[in-house]
N, C-alpha and C. Protein backbone atom coordinates (compact mmCIF):
# COMPACT_ATOMS: atom_id res chain seq x y z
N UNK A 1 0.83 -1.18 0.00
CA UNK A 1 0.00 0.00 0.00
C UNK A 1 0.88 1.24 0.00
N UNK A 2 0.39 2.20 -0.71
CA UNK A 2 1.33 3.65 -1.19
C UNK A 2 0.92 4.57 -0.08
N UNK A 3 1.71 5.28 0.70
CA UNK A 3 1.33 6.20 1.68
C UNK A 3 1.99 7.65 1.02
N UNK A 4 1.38 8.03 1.20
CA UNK A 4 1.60 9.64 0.79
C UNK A 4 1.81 10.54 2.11
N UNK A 5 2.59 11.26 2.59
CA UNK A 5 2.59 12.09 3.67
C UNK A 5 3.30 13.19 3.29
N UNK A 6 2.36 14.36 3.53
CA UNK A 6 2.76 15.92 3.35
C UNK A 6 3.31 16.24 4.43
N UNK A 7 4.08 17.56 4.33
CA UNK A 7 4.82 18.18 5.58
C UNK A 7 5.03 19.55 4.73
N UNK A 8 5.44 20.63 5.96
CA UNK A 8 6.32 21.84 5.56
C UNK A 8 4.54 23.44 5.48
N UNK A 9 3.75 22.94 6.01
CA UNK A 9 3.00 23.45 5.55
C UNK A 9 2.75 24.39 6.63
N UNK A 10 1.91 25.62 7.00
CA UNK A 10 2.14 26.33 8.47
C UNK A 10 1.81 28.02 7.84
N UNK A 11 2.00 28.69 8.75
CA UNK A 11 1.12 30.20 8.57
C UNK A 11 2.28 31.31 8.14
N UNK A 12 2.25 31.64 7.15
CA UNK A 12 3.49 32.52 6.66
C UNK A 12 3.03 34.33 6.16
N UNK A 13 3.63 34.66 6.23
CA UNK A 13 2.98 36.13 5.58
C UNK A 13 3.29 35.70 3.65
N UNK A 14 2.30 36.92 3.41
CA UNK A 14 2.32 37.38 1.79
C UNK A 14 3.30 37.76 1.80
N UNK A 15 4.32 37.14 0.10
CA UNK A 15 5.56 37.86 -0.44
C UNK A 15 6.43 36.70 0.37
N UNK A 16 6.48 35.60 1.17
CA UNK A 16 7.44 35.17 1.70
C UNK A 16 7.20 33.71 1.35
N UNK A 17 8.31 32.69 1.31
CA UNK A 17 8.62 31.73 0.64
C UNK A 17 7.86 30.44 1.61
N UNK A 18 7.70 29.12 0.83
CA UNK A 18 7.65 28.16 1.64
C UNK A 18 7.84 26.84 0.98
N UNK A 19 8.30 25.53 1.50
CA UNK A 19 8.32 24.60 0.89
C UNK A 19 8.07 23.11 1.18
N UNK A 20 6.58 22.95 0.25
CA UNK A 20 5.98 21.56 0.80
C UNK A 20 6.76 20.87 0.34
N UNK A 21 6.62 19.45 1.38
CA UNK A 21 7.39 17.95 0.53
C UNK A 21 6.41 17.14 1.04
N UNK A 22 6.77 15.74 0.22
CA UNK A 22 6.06 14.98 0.13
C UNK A 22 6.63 13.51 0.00
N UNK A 23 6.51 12.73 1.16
CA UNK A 23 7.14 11.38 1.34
C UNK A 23 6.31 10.46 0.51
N UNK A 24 6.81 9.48 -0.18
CA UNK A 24 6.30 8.20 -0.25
C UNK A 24 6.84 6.94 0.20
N UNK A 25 6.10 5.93 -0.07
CA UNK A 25 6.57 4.80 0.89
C UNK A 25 5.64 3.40 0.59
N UNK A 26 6.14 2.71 0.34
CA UNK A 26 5.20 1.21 -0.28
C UNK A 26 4.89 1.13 -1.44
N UNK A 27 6.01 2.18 -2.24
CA UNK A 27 5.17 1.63 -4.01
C UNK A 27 6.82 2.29 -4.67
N UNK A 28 6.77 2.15 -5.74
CA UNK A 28 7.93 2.30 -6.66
C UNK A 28 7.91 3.99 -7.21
N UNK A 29 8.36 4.97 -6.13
CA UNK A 29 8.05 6.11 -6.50
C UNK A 29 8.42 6.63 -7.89
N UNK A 30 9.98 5.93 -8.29
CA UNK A 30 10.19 6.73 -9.30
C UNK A 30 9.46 6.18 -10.66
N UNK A 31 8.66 5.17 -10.63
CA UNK A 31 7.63 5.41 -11.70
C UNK A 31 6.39 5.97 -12.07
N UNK A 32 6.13 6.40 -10.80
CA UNK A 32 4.84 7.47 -10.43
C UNK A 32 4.80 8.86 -11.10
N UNK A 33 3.37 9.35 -11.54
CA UNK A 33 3.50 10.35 -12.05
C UNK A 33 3.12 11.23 -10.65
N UNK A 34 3.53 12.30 -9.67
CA UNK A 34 3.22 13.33 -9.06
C UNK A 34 3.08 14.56 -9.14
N UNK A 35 1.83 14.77 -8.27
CA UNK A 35 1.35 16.14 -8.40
C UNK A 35 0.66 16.62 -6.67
N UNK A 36 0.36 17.82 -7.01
CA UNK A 36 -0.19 18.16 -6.20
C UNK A 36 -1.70 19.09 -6.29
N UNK A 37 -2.18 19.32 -5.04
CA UNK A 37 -3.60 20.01 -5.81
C UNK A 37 -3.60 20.80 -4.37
N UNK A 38 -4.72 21.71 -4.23
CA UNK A 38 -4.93 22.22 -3.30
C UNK A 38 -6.53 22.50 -2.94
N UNK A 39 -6.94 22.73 -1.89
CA UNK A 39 -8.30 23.38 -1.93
C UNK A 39 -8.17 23.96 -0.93
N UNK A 40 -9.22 25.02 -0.94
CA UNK A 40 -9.28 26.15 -0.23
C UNK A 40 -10.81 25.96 0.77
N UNK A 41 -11.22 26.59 1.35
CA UNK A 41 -12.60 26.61 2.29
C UNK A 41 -13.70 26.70 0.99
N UNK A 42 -14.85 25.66 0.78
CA UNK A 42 -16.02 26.10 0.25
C UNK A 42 -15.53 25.91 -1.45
N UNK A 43 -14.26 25.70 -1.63
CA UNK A 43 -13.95 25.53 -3.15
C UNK A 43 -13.77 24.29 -3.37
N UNK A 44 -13.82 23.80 -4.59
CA UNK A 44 -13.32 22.50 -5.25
C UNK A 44 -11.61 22.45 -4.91
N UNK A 45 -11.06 20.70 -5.31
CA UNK A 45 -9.95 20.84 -5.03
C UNK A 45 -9.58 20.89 -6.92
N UNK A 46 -7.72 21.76 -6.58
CA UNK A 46 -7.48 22.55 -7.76
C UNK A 46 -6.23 21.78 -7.80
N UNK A 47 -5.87 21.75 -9.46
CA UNK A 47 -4.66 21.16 -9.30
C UNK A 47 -3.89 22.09 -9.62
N UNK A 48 -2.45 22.01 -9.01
CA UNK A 48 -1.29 23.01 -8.95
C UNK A 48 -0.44 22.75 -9.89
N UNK A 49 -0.09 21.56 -9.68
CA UNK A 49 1.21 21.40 -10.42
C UNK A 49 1.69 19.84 -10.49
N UNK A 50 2.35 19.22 -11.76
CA UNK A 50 2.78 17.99 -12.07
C UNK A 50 4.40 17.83 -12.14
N UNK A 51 4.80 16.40 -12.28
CA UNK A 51 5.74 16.11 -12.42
C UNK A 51 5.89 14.43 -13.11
N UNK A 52 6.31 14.34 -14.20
CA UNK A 52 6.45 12.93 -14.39
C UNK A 52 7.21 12.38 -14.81
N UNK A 53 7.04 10.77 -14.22
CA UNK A 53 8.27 9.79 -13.79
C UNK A 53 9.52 9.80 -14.53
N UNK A 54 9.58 9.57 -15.64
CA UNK A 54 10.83 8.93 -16.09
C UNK A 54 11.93 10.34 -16.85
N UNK A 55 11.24 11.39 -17.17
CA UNK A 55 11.80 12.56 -17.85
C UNK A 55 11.55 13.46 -17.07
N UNK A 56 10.68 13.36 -15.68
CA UNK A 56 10.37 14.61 -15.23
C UNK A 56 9.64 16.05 -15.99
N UNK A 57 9.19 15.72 -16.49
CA UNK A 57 8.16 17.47 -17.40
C UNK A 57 7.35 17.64 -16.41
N UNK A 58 7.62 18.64 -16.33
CA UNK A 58 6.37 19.73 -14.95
C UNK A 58 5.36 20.36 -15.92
N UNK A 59 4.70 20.73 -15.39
CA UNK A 59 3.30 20.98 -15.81
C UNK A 59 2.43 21.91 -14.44
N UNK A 60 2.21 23.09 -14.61
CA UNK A 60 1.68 24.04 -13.74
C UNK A 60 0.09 24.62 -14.05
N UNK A 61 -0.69 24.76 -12.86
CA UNK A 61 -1.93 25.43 -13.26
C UNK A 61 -1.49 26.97 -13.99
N UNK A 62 -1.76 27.30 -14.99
CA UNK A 62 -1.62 28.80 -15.53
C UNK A 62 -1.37 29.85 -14.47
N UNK A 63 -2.03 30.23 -13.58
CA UNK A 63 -2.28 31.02 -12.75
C UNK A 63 -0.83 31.07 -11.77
N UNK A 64 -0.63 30.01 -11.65
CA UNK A 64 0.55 29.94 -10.56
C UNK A 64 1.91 29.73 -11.25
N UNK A 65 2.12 29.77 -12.53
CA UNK A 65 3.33 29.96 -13.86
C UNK A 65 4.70 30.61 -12.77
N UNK A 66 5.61 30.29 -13.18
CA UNK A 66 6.79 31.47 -12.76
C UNK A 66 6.64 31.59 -10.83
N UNK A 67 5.90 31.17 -10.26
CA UNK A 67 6.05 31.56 -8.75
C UNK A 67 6.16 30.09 -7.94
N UNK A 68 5.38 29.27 -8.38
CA UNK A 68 5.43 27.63 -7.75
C UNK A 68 6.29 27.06 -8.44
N UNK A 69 7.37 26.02 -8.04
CA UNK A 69 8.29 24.67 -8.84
C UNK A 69 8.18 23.25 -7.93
N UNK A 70 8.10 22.48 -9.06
CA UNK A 70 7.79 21.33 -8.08
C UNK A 70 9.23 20.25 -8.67
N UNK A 71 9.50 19.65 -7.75
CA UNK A 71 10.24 18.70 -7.87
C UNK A 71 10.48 17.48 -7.41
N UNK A 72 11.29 16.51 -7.85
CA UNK A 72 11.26 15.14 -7.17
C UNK A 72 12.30 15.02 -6.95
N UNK A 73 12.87 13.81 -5.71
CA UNK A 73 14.15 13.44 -5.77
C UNK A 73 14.20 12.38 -5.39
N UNK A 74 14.29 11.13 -6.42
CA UNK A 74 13.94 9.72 -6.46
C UNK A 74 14.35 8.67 -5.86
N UNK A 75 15.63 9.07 -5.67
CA UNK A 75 16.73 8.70 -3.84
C UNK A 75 15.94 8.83 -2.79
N UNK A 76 14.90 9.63 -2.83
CA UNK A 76 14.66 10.19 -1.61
C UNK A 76 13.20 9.67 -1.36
N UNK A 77 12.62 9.63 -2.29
CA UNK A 77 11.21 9.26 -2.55
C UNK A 77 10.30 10.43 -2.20
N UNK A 78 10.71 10.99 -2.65
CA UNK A 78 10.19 12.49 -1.92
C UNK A 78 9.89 14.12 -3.51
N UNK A 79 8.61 14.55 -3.45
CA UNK A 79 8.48 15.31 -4.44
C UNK A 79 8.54 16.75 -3.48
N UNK A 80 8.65 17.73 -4.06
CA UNK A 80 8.55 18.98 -3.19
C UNK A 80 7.67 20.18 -3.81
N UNK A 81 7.06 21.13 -3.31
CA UNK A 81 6.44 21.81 -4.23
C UNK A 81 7.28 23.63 -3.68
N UNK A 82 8.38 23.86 -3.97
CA UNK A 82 8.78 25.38 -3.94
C UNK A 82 7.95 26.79 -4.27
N UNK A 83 7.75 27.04 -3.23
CA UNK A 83 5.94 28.24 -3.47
C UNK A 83 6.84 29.63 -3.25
N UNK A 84 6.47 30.55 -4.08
CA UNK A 84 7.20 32.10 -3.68
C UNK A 84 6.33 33.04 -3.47
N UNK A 85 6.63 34.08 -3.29
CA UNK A 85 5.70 35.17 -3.13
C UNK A 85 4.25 35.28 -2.86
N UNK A 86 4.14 33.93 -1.69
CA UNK A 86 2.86 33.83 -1.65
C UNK A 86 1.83 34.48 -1.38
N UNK A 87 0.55 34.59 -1.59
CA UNK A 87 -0.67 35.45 -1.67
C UNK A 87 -1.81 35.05 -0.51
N UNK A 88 -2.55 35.70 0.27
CA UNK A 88 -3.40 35.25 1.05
C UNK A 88 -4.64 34.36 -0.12
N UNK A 89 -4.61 34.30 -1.38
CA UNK A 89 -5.20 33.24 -2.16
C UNK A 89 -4.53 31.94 -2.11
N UNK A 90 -3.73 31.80 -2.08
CA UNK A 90 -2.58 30.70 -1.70
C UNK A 90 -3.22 29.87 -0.72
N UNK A 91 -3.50 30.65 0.44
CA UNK A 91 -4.46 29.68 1.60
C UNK A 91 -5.26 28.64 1.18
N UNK A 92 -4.98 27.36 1.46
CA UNK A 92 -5.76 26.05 1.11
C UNK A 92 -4.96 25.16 1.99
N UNK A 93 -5.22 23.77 1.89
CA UNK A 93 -4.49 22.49 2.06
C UNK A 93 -4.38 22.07 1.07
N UNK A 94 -2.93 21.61 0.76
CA UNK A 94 -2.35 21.58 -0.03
C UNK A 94 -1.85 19.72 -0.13
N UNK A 95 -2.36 18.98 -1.26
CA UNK A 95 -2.58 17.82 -1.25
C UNK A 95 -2.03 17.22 -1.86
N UNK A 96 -1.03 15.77 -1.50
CA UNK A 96 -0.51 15.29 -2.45
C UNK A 96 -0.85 13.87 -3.26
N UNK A 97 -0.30 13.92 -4.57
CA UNK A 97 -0.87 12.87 -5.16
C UNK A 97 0.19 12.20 -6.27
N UNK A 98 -0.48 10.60 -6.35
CA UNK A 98 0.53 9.99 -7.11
C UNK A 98 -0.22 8.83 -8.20
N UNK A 99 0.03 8.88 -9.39
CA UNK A 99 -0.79 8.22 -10.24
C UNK A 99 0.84 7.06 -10.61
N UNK A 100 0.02 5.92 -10.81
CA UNK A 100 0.89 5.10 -11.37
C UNK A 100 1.60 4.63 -12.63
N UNK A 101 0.44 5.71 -13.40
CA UNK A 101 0.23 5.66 -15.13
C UNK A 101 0.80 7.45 -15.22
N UNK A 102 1.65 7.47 -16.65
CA UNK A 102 1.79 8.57 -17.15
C UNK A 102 0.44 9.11 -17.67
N UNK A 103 -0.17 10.79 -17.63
CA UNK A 103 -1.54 11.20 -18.02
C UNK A 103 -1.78 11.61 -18.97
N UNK A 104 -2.50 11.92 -19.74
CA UNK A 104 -3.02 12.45 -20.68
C UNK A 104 -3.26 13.93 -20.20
N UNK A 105 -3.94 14.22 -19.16
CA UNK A 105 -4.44 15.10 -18.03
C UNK A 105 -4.22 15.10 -16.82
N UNK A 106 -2.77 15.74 -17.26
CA UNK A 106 -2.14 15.94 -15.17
C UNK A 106 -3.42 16.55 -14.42
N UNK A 107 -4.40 17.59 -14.39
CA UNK A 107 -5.23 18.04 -14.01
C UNK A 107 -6.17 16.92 -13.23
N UNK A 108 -6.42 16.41 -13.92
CA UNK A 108 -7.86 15.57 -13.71
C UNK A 108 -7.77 14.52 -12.11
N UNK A 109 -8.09 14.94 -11.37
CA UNK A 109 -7.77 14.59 -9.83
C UNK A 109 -8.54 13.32 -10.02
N UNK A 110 -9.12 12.64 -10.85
CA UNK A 110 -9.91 11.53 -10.63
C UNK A 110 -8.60 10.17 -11.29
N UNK A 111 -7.71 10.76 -12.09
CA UNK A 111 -6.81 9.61 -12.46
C UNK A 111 -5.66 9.17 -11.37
N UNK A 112 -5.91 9.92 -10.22
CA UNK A 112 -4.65 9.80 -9.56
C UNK A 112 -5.21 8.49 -8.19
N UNK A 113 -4.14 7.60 -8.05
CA UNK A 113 -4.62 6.33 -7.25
C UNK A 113 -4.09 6.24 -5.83
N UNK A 114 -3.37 7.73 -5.60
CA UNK A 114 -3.02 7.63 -3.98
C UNK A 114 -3.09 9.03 -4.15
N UNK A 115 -3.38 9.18 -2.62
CA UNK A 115 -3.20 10.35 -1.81
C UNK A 115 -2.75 10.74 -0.87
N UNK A 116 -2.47 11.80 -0.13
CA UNK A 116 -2.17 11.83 0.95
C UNK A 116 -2.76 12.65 1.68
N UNK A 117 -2.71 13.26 3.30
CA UNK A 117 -3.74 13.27 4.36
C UNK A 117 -3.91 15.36 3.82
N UNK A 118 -2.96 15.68 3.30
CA UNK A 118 -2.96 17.47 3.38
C UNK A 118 -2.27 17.84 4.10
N UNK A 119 -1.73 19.17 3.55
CA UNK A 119 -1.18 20.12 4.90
C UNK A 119 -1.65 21.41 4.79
N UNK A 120 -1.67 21.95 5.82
CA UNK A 120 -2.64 23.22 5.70
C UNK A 120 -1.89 24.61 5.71
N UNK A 121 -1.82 25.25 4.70
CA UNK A 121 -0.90 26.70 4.31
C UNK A 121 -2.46 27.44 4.34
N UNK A 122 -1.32 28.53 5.06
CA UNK A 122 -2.51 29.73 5.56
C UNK A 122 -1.13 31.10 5.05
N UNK A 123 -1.56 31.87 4.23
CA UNK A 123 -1.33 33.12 3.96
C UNK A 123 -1.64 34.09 4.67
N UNK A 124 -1.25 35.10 5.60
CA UNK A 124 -1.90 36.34 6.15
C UNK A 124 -1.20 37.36 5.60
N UNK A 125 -2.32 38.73 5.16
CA UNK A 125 -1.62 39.49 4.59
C UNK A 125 -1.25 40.95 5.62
């Protein structure tokens, strides 16, 4: 069984940096495609940002272009999501995920076959 566990997540001001990671454990990470998503209070969950297995190509929601980077480090079993200049919109739990199949649609939160529990980023401005 694939466990997903987030960390790094916590109350930061706007304009200042932070950086989720993301353990795995019980499955063959470096063939996994990872991503992450987020949701906020009262919203759907959104996807942020991809990464996949064997070439690594990232793949970002539009909106968050140039300020979020996500990465993996396959030694480690561990993906990270590097957030900058964050915005009190930023505020969500921030969720991680791991599909076993390369996607057609990094987006689509219904192809992905593990998850993990969230961590909760709070922006104050």
């Amino acid at each position: 069984q694939v466990q997903l566990v987030e960390s790094g997540g916590g109350l930061v001001q706007a304009g200042d940096s932070l950086r989720l990671s993301c353990a795995a454990s019980g499955g063959t990470f470096i063939t996994y495609t990872m991503a992450w998503f987020r949701q906020a209070p009262g919203k759907e969950r959104e996807f942020v940002s991809a990464i996949r297995n064997s070439n690594s190509i990232t793949e970002y929601a539009d909106s968050l272009k140039g300020r979020f980077t996500i990465s993996r480090d396959n030694a480690k079993n561990t993906v990270y999501l590097q957030m900058n200049s964050v915005q009190p919109e930023d505020t969500a739990v921030y969720y991680c995920a791991a599909s076993r199949f390369a996607l057609l649609n990094n987006g689509d939160r219904l192809r992905y076959d593990y998850w993990g529990q969230g961590t909760q980023v709070t922006i104050s401005s």
